[in-house]
C-alpha atoms as a PDB file:
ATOM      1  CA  UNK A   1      -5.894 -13.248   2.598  1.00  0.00           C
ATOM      2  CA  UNK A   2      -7.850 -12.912   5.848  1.00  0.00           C
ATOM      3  CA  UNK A   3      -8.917 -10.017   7.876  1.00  0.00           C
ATOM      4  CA  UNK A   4      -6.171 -11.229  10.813  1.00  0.00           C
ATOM      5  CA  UNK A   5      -3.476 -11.174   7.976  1.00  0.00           C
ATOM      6  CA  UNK A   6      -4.430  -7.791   6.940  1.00  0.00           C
ATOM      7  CA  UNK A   7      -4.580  -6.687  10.456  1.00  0.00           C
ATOM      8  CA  UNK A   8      -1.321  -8.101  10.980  1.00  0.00           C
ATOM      9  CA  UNK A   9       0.354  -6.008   8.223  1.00  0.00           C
ATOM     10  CA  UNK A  10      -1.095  -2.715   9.778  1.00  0.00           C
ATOM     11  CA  UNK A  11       0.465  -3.905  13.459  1.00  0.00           C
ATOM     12  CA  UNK A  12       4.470  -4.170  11.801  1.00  0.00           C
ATOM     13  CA  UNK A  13       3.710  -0.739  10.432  1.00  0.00           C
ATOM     14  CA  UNK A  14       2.371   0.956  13.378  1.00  0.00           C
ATOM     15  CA  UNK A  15       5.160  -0.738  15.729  1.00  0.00           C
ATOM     16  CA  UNK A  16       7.903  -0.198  13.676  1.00  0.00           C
ATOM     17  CA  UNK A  17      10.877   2.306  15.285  1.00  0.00           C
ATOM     18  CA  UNK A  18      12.282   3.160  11.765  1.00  0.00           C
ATOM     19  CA  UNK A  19       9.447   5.384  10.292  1.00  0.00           C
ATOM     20  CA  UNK A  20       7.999   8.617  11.262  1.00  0.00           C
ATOM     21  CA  UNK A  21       4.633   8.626  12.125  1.00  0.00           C
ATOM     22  CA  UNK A  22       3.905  10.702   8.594  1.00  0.00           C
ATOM     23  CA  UNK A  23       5.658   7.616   6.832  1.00  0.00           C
ATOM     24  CA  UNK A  24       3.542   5.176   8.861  1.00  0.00           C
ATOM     25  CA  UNK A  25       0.338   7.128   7.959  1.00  0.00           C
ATOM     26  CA  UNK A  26       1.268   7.048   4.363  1.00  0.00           C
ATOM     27  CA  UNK A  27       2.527   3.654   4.091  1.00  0.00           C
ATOM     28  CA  UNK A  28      -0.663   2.442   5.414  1.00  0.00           C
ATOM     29  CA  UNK A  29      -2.915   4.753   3.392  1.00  0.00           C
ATOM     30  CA  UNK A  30      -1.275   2.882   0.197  1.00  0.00           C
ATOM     31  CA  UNK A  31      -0.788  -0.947   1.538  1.00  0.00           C
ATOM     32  CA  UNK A  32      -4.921  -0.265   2.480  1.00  0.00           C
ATOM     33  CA  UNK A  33      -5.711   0.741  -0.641  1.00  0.00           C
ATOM     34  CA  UNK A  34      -3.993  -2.132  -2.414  1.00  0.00           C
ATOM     35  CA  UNK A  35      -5.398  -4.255  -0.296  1.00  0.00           C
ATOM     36  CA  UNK A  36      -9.044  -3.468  -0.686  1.00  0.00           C
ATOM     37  CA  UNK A  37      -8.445  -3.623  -4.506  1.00  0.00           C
ATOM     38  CA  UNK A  38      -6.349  -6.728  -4.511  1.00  0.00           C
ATOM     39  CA  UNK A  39      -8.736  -8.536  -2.435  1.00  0.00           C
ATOM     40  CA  UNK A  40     -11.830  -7.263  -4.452  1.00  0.00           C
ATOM     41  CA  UNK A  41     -10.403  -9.036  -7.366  1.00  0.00           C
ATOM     42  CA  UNK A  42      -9.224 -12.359  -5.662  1.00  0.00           C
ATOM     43  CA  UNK A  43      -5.300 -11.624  -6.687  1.00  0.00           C
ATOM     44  CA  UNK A  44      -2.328 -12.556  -4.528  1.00  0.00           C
ATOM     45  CA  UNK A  45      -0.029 -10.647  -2.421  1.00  0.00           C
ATOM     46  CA  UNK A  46       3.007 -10.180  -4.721  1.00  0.00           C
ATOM     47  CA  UNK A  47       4.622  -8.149  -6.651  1.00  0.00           C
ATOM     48  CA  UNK A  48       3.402  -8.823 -10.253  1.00  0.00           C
ATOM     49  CA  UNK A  49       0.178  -7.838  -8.175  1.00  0.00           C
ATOM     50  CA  UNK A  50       1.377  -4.772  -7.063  1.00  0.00           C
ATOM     51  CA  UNK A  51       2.968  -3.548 -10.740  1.00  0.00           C
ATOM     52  CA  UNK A  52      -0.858  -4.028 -12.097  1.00  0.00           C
ATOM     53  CA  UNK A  53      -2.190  -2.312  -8.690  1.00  0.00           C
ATOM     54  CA  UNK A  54       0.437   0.629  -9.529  1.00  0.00           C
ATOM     55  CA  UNK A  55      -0.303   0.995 -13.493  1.00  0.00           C
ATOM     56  CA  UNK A  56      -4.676   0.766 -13.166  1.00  0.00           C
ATOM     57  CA  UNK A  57      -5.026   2.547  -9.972  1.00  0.00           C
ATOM     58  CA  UNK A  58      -1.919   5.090  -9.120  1.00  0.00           C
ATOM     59  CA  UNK A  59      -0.161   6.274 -12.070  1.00  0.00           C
ATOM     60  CA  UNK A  60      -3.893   6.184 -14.295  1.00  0.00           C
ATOM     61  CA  UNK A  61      -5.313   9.907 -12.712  1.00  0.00           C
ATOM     62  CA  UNK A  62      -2.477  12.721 -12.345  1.00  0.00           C
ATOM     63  CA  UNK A  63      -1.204  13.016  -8.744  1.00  0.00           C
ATOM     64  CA  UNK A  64       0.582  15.150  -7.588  1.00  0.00           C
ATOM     65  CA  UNK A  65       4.724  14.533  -7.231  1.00  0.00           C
ATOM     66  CA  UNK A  66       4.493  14.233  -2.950  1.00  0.00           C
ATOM     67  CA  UNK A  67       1.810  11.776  -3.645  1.00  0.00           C
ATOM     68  CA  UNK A  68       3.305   9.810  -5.829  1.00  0.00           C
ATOM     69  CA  UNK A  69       6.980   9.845  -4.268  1.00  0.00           C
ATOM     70  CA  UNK A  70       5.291   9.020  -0.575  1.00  0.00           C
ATOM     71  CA  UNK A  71       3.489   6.124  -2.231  1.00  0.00           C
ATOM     72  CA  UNK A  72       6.459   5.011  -4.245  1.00  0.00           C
ATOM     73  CA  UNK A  73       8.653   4.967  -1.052  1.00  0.00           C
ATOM     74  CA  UNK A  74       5.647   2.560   0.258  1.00  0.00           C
ATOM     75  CA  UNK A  75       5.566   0.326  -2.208  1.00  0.00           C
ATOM     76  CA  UNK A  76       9.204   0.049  -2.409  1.00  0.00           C
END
Protein backbone atom coordinates (compact mmCIF):
# COMPACT_ATOMS: atom_id res chain seq x y z
CA UNK A 1 0.00 0.00 0.00
CA UNK A 2 1.29 3.49 -0.81
CA UNK A 3 1.70 6.57 1.20
CA UNK A 4 -1.42 8.28 -1.03
CA UNK A 5 -3.54 5.15 -0.02
CA UNK A 6 -2.72 5.56 3.52
CA UNK A 7 -3.32 9.20 3.31
CA UNK A 8 -6.48 8.53 1.73
CA UNK A 9 -7.80 6.38 4.64
CA UNK A 10 -6.97 9.24 7.19
CA UNK A 11 -9.06 11.88 4.74
CA UNK A 12 -12.65 9.46 5.00
CA UNK A 13 -11.97 9.54 8.71
CA UNK A 14 -11.35 13.10 9.27
CA UNK A 15 -14.36 14.10 6.80
CA UNK A 16 -16.72 11.85 7.98
CA UNK A 17 -20.15 13.58 9.69
CA UNK A 18 -20.95 10.36 11.71
CA UNK A 19 -18.11 10.36 14.37
CA UNK A 20 -17.16 12.66 17.07
CA UNK A 21 -14.03 14.14 16.84
CA UNK A 22 -12.85 11.76 20.05
CA UNK A 23 -13.97 8.73 17.76
CA UNK A 24 -12.05 10.18 14.80
CA UNK A 25 -8.92 10.67 17.01
CA UNK A 26 -9.17 7.16 18.19
CA UNK A 27 -10.04 5.49 15.10
CA UNK A 28 -7.05 6.93 13.55
CA UNK A 29 -4.69 6.33 16.48
CA UNK A 30 -5.54 2.43 15.83
CA UNK A 31 -5.91 2.23 11.77
CA UNK A 32 -2.10 4.17 12.15
CA UNK A 33 -0.85 1.82 14.22
CA UNK A 34 -1.94 -1.14 12.13
CA UNK A 35 -0.77 0.35 9.42
CA UNK A 36 2.80 1.01 10.37
CA UNK A 37 2.93 -2.67 11.57
CA UNK A 38 1.16 -4.17 8.63
CA UNK A 39 3.28 -2.41 6.25
CA UNK A 40 6.56 -3.19 8.22
CA UNK A 41 5.86 -6.76 7.57
CA UNK A 42 4.69 -6.58 3.84
CA UNK A 43 0.98 -8.07 4.81
CA UNK A 44 -2.25 -7.02 3.11
CA UNK A 45 -5.06 -4.89 4.10
CA UNK A 46 -7.65 -7.46 5.30
CA UNK A 47 -9.06 -8.85 7.85
CA UNK A 48 -7.14 -12.14 8.53
CA UNK A 49 -4.46 -9.24 8.77
CA UNK A 50 -6.11 -7.41 11.22
CA UNK A 51 -7.10 -10.68 13.64
CA UNK A 52 -3.07 -11.31 13.75
CA UNK A 53 -2.54 -7.32 14.17
CA UNK A 54 -5.23 -7.61 17.16
CA UNK A 55 -3.81 -10.97 18.93
CA UNK A 56 0.43 -9.86 18.68
CA UNK A 57 0.03 -6.24 19.22
CA UNK A 58 -3.40 -5.22 21.23
CA UNK A 59 -4.68 -7.87 23.35
CA UNK A 60 -0.61 -9.18 24.13
CA UNK A 61 0.15 -6.16 27.07
CA UNK A 62 -2.95 -5.43 29.52
CA UNK A 63 -4.88 -2.28 28.49
CA UNK A 64 -7.03 -0.85 30.03
CA UNK A 65 -11.10 -1.58 29.25
CA UNK A 66 -11.63 2.29 27.45
CA UNK A 67 -8.65 1.35 25.45
CA UNK A 68 -9.54 -1.64 24.36
CA UNK A 69 -13.43 -0.94 23.77
CA UNK A 70 -12.38 2.50 21.72
CA UNK A 71 -10.05 0.35 19.64
CA UNK A 72 -12.49 -2.48 19.26
CA UNK A 73 -15.21 -0.02 18.04
CA UNK A 74 -12.29 0.96 15.38
CA UNK A 75 -11.56 -2.05 14.17
CA UNK A 76 -15.06 -3.07 13.91
Amino acid sequence: MSTSRYADWRADLDASRDLSDLDKQSYGFVLGWFESWRLRKGLRAERPTAVVFWKEQVMVKPRKDWQRERWAEAGA
